[in-house]
C-alpha atoms as a PDB file:
ATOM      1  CA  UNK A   1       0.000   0.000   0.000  1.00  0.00           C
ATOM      2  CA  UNK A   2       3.178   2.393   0.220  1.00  0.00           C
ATOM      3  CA  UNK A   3       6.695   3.287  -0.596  1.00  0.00           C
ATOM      4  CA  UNK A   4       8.707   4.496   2.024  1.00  0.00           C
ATOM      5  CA  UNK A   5      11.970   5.873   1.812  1.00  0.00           C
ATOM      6  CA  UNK A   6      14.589   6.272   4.722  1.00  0.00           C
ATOM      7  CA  UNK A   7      17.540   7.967   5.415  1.00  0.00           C
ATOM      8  CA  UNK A   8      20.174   6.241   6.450  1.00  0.00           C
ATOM      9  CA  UNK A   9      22.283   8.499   5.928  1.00  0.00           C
ATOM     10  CA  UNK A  10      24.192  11.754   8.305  1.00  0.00           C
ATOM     11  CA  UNK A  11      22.686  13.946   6.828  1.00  0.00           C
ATOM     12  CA  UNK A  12      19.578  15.404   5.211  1.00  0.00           C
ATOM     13  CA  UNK A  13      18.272  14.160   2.343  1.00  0.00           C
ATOM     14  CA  UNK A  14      15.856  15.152  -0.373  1.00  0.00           C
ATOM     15  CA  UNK A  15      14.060  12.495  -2.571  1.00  0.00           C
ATOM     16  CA  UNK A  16      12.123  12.626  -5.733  1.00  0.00           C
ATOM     17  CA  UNK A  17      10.456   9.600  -7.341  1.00  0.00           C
ATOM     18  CA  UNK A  18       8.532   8.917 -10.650  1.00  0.00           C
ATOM     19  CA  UNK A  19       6.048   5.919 -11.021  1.00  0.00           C
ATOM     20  CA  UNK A  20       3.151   5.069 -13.217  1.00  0.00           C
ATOM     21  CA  UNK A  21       0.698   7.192 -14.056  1.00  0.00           C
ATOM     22  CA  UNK A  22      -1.926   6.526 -17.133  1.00  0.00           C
ATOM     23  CA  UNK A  23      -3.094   8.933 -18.984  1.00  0.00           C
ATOM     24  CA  UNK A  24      -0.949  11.598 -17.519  1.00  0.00           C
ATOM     25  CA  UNK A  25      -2.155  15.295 -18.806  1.00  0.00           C
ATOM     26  CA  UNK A  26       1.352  15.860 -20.517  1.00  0.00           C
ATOM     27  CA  UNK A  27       0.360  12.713 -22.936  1.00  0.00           C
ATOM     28  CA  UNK A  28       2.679  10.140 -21.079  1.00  0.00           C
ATOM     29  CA  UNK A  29       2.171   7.426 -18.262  1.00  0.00           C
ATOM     30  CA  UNK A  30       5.047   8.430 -15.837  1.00  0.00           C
ATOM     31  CA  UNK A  31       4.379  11.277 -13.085  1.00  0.00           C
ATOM     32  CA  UNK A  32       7.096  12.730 -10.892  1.00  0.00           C
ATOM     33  CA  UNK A  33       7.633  13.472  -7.721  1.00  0.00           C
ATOM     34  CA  UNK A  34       9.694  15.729  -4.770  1.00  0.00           C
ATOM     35  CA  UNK A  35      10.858  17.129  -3.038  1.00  0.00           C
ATOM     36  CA  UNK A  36      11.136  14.940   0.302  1.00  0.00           C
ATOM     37  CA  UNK A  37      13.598  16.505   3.060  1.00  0.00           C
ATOM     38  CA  UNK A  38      13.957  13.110   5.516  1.00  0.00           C
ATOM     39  CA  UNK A  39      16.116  13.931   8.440  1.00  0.00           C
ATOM     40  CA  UNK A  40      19.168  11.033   9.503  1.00  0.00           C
ATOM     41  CA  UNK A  41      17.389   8.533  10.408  1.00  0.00           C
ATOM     42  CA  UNK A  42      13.806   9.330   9.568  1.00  0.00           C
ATOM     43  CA  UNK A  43      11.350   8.292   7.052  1.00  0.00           C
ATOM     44  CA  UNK A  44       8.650   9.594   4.312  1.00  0.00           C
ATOM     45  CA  UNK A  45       6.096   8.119   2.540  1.00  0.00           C
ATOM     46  CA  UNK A  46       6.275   8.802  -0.729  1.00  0.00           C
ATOM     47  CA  UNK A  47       3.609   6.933  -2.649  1.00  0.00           C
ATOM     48  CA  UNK A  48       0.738   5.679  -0.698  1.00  0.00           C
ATOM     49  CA  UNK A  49      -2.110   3.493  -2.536  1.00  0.00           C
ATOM     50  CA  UNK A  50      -2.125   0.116  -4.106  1.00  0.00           C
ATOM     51  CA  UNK A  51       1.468  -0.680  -5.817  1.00  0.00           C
ATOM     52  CA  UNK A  52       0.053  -4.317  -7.256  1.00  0.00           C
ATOM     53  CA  UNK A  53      -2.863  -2.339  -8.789  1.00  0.00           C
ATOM     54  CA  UNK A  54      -0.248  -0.035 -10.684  1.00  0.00           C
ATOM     55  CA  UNK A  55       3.041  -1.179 -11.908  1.00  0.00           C
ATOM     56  CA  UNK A  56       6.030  -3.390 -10.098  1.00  0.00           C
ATOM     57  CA  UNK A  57       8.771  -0.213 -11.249  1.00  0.00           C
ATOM     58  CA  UNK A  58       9.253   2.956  -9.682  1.00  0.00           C
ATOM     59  CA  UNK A  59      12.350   5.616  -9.546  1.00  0.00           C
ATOM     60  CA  UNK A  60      13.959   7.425  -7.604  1.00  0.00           C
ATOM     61  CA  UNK A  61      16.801   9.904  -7.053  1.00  0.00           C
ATOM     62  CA  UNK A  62      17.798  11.907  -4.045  1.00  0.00           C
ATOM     63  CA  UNK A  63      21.039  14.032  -3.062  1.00  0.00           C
ATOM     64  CA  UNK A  64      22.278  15.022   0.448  1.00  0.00           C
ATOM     65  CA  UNK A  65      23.278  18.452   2.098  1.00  0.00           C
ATOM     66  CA  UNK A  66      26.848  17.324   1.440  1.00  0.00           C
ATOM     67  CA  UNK A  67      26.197  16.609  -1.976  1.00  0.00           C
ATOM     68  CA  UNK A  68      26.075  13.103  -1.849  1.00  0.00           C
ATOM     69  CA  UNK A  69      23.875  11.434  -4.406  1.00  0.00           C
ATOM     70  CA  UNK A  70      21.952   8.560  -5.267  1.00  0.00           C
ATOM     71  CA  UNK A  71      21.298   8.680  -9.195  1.00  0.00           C
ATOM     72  CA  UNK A  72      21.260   6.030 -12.164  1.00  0.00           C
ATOM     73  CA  UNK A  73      20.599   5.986 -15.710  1.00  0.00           C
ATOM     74  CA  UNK A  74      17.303   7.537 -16.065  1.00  0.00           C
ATOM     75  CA  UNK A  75      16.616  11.026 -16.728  1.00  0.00           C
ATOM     76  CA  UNK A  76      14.499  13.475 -16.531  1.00  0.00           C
ATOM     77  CA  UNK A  77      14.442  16.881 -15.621  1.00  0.00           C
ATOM     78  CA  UNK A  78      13.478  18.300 -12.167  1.00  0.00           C
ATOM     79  CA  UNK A  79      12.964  21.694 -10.664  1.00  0.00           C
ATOM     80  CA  UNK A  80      14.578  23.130  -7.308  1.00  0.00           C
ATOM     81  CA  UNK A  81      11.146  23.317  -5.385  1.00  0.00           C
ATOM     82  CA  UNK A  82       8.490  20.999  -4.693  1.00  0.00           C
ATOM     83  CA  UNK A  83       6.348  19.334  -7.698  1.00  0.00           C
ATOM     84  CA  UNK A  84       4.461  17.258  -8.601  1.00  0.00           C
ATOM     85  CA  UNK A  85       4.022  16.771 -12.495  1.00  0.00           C
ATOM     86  CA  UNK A  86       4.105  14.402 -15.631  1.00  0.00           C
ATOM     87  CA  UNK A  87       7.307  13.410 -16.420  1.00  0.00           C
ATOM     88  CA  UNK A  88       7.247  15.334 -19.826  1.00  0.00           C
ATOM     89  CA  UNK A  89       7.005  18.809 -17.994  1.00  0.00           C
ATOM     90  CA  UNK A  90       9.953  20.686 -16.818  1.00  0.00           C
ATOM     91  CA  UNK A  91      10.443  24.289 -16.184  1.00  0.00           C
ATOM     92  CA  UNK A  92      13.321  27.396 -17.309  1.00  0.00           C
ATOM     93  CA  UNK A  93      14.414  26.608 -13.315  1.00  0.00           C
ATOM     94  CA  UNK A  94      14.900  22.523 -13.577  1.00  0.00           C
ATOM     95  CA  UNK A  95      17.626  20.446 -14.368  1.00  0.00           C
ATOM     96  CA  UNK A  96      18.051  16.677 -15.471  1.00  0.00           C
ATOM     97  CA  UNK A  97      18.503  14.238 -12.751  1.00  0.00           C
ATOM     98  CA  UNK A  98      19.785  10.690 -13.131  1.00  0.00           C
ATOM     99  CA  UNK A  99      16.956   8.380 -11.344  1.00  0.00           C
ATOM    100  CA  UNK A 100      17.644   5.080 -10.510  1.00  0.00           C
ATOM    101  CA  UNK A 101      15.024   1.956 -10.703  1.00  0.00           C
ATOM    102  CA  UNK A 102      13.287   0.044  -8.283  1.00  0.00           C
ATOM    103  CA  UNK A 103      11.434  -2.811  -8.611  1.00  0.00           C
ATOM    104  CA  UNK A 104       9.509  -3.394  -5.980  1.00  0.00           C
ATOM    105  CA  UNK A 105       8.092  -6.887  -7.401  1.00  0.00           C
ATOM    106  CA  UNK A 106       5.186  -7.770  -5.296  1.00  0.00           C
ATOM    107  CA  UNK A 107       5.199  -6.510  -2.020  1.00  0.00           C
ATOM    108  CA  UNK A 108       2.293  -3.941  -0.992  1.00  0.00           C
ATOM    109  CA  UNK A 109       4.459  -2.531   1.474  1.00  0.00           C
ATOM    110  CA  UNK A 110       7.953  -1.830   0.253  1.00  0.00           C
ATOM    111  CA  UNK A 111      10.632   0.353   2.386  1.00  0.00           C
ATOM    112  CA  UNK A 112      14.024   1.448   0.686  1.00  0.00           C
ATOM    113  CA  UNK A 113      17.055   2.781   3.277  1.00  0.00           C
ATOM    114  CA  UNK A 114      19.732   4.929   1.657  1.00  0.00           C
ATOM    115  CA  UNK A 115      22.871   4.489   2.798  1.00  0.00           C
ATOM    116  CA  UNK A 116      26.498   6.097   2.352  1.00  0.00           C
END
């Protein structure tokens, strides 16, 4: 019923995701997500509802106050602020970040840690 992400990391951490979304306004089936501050050692949820009902495959990318990052191959471009948009739309302010997958397979409840 949710993805939550925790930091298991020293420091803060802000987290973005994009999962599936039919239909999407922009024309597409991918939203995005962010921006998430989670405190060392805390947790967010970050996408609540049914995950089996939707699709096994999510993203995510987040970066640290120290500028530690967790990226991958998948981009897209994000703004500085909080959004929430298709994953077509982007702004003069964002900038492409590298996401990385997750497959959360079949679990209704699925909890990722970041660590160093």
């Amino acid at each position: 019923m949710s993805l939550t992400i925790v930091n298991g990391y020293p420091q803060l951490i802000s987290v973005a995701i994009w999962y599936y979304h039919p239909n999407c306004p922009d024309g597409g089936d991918w939203s995005k997500k962010g921006w998430w501050n989670i405190t060392p050692g805390g947790s967010k949820i970050v996408y609540g509802g049914s995950l089996r009902s939707l699709n096994r495959y999510f993203t995510y990318y987040a970066h640290s106050s120290d500028g530690a990052q967790w990226s991958g191959p998948y981009v897209t471009a994000v703004p500085p602020n909080a959004f929430d948009w298709c994953l077509n739309t982007a702004n003069t302010s964002s900038r492409n970040a590298g996401f990385r997958l997750l497959d959360i397979n079949s679990y209704d409840n699925f909890t990722l840690t970041l660590h160093a």
